[in-house]
Protein backbone atom coordinates (compact mmCIF):
# COMPACT_ATOMS: atom_id res chain seq x y z
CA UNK A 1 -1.50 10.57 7.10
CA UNK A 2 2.04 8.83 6.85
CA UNK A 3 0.54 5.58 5.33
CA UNK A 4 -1.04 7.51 2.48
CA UNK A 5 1.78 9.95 1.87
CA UNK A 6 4.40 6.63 1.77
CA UNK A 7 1.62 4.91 -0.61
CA UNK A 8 1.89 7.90 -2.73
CA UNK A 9 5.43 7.98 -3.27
CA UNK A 10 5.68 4.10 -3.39
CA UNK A 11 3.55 4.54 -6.79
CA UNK A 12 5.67 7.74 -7.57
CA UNK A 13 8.74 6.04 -8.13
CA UNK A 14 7.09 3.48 -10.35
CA UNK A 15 6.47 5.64 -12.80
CA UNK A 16 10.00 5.70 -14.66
CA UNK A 17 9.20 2.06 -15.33
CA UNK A 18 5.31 1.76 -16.40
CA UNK A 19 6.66 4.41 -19.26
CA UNK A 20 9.23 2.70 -20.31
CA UNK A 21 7.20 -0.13 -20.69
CA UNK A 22 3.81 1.12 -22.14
CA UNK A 23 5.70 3.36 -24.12
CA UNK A 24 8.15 2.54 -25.07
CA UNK A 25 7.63 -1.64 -24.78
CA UNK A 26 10.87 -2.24 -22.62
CA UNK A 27 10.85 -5.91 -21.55
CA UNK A 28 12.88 -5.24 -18.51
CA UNK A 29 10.83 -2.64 -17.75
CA UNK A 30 7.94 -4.94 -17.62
CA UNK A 31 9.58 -7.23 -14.99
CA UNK A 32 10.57 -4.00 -12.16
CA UNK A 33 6.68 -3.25 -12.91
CA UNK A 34 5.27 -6.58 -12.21
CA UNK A 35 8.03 -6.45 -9.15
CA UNK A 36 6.65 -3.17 -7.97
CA UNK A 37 3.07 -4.00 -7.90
CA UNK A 38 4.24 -7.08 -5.91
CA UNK A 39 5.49 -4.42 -3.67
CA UNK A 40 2.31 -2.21 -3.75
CA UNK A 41 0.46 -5.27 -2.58
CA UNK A 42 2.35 -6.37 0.41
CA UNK A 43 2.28 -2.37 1.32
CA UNK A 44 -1.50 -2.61 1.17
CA UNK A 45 -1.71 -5.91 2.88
CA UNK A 46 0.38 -3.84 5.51
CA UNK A 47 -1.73 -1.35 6.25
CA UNK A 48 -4.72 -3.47 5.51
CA UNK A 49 -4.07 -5.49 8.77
CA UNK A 50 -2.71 -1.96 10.82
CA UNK A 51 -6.47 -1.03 10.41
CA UNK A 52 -7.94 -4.08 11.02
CA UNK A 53 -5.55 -3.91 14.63
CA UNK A 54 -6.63 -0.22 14.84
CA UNK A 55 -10.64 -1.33 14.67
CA UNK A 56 -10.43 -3.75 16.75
CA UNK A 57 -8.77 -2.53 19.40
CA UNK A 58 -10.88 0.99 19.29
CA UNK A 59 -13.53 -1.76 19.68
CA UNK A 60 -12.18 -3.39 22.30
CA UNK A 61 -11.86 -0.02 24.68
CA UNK A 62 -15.21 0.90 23.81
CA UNK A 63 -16.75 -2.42 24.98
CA UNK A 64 -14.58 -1.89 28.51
CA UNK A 65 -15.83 1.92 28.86
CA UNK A 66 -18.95 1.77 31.07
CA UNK A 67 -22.01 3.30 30.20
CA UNK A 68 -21.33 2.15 26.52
């Protein structure tokens, strides 16, 4: 559970930032946000294509086990 537990404290220490700019209507605040969803998303594209790899290959030794 590595991936989720680094997912979780990726959006953890965004937090300082989405207050400051909901709240409290920082501008520069607003541009770290947009930077760390940019970050969020090439995180999930990440682990996105590690399960994709994962499938496939589980796939793959199934198909070579006989008797499947």
């Amino acid at each position: 559970m590595s991936r989720l537990q680094e997912l979780k404290d990726l959006v953890a220490s965004f937090d300082k930032d989405f207050v400051k700019f909901y709240e409290k209507g920082n501008k520069s605040a607003g541009t770290r946000v947009r930077k760390n969803m940019n970050e969020l998303k090439k995180k999930a594209q990440e682990i996105r294509k590690e399960v994709q790899e994962i499938k496939a290959q589980a796939k793959g030794e199934e198909e070579s086990t006989p008797g499947a």
